[in-house]
N, C-alpha and C. Protein backbone atom coordinates (compact mmCIF):
# COMPACT_ATOMS: atom_id res chain seq x y z
N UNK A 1 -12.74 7.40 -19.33
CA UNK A 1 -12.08 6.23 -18.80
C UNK A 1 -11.33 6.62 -17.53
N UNK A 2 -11.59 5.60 -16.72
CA UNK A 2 -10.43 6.45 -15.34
C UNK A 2 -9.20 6.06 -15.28
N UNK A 3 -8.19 6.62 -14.76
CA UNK A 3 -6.97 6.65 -14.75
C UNK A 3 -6.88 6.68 -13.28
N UNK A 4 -5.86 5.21 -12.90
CA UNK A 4 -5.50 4.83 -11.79
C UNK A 4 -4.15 6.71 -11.12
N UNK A 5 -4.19 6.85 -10.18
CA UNK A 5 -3.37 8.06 -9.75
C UNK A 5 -2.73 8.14 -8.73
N UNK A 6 -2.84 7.29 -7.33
CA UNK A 6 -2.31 7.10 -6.17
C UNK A 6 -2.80 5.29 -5.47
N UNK A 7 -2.36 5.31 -4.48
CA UNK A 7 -2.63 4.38 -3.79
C UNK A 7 -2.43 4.64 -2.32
N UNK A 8 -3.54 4.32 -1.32
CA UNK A 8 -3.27 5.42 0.16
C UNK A 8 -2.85 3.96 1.19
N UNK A 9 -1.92 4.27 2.13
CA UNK A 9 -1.87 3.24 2.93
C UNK A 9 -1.25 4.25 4.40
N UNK A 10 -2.17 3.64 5.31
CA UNK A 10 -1.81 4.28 6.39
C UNK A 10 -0.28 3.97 7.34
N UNK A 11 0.42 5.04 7.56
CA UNK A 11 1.55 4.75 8.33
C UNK A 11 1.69 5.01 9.75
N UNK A 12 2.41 4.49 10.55
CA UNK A 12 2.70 4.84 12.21
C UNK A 12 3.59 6.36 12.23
N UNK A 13 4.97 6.20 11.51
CA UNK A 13 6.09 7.17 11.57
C UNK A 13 5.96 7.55 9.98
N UNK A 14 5.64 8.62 10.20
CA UNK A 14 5.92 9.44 9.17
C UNK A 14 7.62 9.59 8.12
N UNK A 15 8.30 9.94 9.33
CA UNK A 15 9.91 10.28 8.74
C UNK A 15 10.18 9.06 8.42
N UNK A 16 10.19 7.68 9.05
CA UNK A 16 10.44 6.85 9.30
C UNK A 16 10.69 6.12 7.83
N UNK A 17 8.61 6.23 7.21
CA UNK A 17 8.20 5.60 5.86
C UNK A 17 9.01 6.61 5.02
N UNK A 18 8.94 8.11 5.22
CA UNK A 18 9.71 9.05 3.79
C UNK A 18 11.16 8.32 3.23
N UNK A 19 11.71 7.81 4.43
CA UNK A 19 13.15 7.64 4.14
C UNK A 19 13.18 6.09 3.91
N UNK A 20 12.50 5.50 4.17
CA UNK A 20 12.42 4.05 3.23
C UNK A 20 12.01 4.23 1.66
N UNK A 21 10.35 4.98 1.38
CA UNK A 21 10.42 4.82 0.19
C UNK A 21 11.48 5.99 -1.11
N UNK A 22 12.01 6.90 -0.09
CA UNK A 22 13.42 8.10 -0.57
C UNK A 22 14.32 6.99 -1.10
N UNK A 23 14.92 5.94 -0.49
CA UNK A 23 15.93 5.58 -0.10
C UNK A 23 15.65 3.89 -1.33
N UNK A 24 14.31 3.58 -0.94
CA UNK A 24 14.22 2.61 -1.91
C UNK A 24 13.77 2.35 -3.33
N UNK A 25 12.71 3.49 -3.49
CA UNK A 25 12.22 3.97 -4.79
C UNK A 25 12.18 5.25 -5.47
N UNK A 26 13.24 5.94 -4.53
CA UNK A 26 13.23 7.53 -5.23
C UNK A 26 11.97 8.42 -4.67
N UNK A 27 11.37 7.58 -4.38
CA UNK A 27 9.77 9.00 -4.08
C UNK A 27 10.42 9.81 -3.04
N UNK A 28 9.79 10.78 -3.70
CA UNK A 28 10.05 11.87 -2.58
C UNK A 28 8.63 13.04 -2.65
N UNK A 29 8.82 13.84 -1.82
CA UNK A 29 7.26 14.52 -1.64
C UNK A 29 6.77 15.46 -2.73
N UNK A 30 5.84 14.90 -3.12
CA UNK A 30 5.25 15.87 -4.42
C UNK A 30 4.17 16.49 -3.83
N UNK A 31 3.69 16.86 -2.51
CA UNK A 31 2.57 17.34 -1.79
C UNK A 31 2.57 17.41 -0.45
N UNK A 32 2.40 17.70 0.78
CA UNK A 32 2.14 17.31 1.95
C UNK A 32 0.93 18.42 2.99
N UNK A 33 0.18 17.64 3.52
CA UNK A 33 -0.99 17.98 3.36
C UNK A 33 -1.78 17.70 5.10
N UNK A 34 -1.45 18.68 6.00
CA UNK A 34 -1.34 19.21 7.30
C UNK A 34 -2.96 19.36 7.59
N UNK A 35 -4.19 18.53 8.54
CA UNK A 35 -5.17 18.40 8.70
C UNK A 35 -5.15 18.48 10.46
N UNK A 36 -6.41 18.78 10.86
CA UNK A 36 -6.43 18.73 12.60
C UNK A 36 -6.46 17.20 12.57
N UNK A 37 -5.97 16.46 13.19
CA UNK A 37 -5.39 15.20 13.24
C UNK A 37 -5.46 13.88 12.40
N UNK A 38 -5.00 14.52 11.36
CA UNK A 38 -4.38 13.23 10.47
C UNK A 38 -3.12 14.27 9.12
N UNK A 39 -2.69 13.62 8.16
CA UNK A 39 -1.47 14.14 7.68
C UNK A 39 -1.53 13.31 6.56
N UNK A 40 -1.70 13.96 5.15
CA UNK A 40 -1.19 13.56 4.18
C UNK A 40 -0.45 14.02 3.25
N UNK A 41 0.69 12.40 2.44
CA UNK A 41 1.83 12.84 2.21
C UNK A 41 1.70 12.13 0.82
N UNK A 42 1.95 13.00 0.16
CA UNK A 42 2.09 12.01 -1.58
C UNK A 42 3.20 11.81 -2.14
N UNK A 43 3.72 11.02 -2.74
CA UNK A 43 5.20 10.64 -2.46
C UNK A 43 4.93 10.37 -4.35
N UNK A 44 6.26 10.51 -5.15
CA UNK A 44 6.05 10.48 -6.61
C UNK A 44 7.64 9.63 -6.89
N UNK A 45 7.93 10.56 -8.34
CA UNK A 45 9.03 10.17 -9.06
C UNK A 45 8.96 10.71 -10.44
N UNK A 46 9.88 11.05 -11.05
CA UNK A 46 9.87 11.40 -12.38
C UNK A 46 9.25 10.27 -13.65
N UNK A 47 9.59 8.73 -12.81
CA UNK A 47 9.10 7.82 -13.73
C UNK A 47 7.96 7.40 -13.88
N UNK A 48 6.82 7.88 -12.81
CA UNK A 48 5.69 7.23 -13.20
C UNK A 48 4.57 8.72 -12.66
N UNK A 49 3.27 9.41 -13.30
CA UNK A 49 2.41 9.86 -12.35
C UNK A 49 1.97 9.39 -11.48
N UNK A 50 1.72 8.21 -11.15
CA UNK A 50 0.93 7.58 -10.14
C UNK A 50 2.12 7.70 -8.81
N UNK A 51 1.28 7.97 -7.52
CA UNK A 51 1.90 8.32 -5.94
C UNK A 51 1.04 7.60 -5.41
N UNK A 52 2.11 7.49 -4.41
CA UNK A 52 1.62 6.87 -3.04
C UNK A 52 1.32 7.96 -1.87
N UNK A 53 0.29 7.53 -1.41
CA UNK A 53 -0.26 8.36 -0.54
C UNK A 53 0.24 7.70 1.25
N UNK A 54 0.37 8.28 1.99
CA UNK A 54 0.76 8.01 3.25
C UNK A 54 -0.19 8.89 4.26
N UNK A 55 -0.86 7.83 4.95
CA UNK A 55 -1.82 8.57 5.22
C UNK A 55 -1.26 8.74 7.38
N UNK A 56 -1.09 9.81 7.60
CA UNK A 56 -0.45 9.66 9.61
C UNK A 56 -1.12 10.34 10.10
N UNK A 57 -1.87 9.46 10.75
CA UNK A 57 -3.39 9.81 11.81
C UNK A 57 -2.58 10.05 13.09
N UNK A 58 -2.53 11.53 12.65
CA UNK A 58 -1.44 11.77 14.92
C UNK A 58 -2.00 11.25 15.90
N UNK A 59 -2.64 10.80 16.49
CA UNK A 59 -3.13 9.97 17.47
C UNK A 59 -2.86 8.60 17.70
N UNK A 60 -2.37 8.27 16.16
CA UNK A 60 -1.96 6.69 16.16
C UNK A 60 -0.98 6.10 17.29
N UNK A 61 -0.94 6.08 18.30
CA UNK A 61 0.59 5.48 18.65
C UNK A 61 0.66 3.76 18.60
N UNK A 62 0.18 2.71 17.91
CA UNK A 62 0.41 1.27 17.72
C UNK A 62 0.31 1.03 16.29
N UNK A 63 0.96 0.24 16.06
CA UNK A 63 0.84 -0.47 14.67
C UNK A 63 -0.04 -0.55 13.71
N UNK A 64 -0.88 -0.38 12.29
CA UNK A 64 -1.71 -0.74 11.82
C UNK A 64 -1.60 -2.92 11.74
N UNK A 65 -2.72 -3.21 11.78
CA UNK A 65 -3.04 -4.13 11.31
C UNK A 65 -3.23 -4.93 9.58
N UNK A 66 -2.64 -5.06 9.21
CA UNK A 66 -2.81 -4.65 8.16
C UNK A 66 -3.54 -6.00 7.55
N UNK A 67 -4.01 -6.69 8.29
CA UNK A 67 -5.31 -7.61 7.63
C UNK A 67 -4.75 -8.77 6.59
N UNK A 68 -5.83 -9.33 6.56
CA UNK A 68 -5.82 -10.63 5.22
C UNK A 68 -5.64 -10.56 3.76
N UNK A 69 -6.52 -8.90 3.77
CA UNK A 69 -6.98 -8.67 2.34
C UNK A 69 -6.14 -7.54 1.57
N UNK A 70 -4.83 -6.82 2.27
CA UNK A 70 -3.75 -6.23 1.68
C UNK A 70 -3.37 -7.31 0.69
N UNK A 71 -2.40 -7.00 -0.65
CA UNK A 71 -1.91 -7.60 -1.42
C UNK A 71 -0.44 -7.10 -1.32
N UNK A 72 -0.16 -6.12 -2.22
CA UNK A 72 1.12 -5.38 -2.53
C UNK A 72 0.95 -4.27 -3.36
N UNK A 73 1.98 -3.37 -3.28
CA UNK A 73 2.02 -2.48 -4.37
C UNK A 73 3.14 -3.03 -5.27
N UNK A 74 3.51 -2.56 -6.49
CA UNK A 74 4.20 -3.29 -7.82
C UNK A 74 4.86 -2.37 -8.43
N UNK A 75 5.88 -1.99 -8.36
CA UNK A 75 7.36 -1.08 -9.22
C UNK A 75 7.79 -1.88 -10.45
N UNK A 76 8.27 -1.66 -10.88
CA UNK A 76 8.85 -1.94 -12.26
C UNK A 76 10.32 -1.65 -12.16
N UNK A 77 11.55 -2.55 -12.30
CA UNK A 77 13.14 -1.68 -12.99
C UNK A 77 13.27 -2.14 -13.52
N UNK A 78 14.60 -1.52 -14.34
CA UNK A 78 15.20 -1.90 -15.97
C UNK A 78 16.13 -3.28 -15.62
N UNK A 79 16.75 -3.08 -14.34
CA UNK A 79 17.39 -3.77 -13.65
C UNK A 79 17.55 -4.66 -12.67
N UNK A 80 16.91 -5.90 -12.65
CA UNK A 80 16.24 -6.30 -10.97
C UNK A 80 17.22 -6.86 -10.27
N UNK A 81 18.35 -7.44 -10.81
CA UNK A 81 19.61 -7.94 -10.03
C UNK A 81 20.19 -6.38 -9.49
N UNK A 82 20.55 -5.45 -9.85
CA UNK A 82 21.02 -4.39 -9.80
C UNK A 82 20.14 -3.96 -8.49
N UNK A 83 19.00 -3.85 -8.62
CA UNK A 83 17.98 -3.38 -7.61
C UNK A 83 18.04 -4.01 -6.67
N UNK A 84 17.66 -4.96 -6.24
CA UNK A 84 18.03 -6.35 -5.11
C UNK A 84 19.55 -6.08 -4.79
N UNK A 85 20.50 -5.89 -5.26
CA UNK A 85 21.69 -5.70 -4.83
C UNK A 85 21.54 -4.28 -4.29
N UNK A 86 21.22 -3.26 -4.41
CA UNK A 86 21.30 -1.91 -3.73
C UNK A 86 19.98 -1.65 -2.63
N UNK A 87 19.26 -2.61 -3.05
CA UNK A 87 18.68 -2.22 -1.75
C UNK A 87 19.39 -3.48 -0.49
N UNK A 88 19.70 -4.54 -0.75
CA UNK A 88 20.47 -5.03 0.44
C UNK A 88 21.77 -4.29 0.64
N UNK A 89 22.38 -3.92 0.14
CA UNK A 89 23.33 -2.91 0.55
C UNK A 89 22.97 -1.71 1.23
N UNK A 90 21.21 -1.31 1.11
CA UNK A 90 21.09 -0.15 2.17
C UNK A 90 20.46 -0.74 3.08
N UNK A 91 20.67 -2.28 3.75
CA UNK A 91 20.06 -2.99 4.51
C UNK A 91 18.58 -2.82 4.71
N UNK A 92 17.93 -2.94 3.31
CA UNK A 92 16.38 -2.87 3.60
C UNK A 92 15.83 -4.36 3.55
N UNK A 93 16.55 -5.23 3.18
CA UNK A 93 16.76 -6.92 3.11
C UNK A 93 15.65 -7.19 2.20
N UNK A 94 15.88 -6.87 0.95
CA UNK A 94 14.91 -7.26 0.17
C UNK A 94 14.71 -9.08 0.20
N UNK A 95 13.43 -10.27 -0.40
CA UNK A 95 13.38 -11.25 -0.18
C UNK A 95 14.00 -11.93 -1.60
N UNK A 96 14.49 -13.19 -1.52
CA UNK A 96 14.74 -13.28 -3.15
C UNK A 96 14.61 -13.51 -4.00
N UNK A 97 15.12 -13.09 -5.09
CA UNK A 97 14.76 -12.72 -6.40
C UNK A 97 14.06 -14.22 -6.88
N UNK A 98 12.57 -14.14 -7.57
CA UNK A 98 12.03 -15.64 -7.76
C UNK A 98 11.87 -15.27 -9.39
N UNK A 99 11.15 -16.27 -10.20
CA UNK A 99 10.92 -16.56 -11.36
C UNK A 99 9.76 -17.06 -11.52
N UNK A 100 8.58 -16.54 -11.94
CA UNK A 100 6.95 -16.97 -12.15
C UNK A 100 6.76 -17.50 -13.55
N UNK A 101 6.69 -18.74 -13.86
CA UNK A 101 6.04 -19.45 -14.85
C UNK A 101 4.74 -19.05 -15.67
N UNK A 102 4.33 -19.43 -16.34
CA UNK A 102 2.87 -19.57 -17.05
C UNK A 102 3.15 -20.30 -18.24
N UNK A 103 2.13 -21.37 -18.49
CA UNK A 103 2.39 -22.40 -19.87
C UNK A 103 3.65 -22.02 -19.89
N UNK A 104 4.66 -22.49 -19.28
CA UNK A 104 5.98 -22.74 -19.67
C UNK A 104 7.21 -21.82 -20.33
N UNK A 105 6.37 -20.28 -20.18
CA UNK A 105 7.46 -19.07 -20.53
C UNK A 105 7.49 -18.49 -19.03
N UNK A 106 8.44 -17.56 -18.76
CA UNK A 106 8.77 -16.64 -17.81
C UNK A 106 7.75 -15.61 -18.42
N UNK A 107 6.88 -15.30 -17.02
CA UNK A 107 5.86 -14.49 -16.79
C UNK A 107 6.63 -12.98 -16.10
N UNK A 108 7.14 -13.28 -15.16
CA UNK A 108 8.03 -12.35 -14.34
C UNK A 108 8.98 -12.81 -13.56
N UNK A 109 10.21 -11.75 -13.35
CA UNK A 109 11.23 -12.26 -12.28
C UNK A 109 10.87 -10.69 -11.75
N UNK A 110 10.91 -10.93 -10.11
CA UNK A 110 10.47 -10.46 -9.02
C UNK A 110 11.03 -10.94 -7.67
N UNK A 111 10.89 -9.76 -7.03
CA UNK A 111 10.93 -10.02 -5.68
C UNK A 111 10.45 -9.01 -4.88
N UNK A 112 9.72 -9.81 -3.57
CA UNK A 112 9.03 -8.37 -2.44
C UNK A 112 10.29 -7.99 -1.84
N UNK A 113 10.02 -6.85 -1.23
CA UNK A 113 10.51 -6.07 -0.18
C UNK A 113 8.81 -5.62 0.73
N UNK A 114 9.49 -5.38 1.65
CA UNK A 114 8.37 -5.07 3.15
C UNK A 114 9.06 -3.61 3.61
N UNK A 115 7.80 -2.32 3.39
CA UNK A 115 8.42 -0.97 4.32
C UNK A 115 8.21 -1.41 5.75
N UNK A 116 8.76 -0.02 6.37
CA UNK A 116 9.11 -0.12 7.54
C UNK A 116 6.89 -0.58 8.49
N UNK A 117 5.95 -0.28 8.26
CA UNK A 117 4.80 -0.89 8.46
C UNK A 117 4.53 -2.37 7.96
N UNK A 118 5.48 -2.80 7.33
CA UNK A 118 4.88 -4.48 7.17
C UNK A 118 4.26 -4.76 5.48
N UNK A 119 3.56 -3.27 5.12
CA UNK A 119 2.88 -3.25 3.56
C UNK A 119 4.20 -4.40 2.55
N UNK A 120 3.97 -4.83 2.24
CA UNK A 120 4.88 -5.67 0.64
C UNK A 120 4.94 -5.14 -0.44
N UNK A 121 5.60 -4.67 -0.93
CA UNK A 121 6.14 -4.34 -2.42
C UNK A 121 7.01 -5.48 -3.38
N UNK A 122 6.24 -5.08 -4.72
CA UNK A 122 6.74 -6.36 -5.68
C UNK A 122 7.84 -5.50 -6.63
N UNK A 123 8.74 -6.32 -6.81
CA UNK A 123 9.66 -5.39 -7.57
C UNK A 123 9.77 -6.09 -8.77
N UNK A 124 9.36 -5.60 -10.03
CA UNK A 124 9.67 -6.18 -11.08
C UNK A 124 10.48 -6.14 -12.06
N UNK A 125 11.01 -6.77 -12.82
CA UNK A 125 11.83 -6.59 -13.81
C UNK A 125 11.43 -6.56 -14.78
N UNK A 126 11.58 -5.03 -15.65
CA UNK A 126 10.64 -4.41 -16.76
C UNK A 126 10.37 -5.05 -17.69
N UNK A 127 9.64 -5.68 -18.53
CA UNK A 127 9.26 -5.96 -19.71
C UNK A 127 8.07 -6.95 -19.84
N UNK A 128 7.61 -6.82 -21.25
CA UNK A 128 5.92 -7.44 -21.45
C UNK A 128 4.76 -6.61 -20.46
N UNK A 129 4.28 -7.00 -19.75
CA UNK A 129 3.43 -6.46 -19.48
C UNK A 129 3.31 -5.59 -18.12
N UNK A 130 4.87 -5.66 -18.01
CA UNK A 130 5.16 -5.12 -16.50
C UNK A 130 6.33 -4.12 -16.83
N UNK A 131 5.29 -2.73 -17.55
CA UNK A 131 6.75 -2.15 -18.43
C UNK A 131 6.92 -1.06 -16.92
């Protein structure tokens, strides 16, 4: 059976992305990985195996595009008021906190945040099926 393990998304600034996702989700470098022009960086946490991959093509100097067909990546906390409050306090301006329905129970309470490239992150508040 396969087991999901990273997710790669290309960045402009390297230092730039470390210290957003340091600063907003704890990752910090579990690898980094020095190529003739490109750079990869795997970014972890004690709470989950699965990393994010950061992929910095040195030649890049403009923006990625990041298209129609990006979605988000999806965190999980124990705490989502708590979370939304500390990351606007490290002025990363998370968006706010919403409430998703289905037949009439709470499915999830969530909210995105956007890194410093534009990518969206869903932040969830742990439980049922979004442990």
């Amino acid at each position: 059976m396969a087991k999901a393990i990273h997710s790669m998304i290309r960045v402009l600034d390297e230092q730039r992305s470390l210290g957003f996702y340091s600063k907003a989700f704890g990752l910090k470098i579990a690898e980094r990985l020095a190529f003739e022009g490109f750079t990869l960086v795997y970014l972890s946490n004690p709470e989950s195996e699965f990393e994010v991959e950061l992929t910095i093509n040195h030649d890049r100097t403009e923006p990625y595009a990041l298209g129609d067909g990006y979605g988000h990546l999806a965190v999980s906390v124990d705490d989502l008021e708590a979370e939304h409050a500390r990351l606007t306090e490290l002025g990363l301006k998370p968006l706010p906190i919403k409430e998703f329905m289905h037949q009439g129970n709470l499915l999830a309470k969530f909210f995105f945040i956007q890194d410093p490239d534009g990518y969206k992150i869903e932040v969830l508040q742990r439980g049922g099926r979004y442990k």
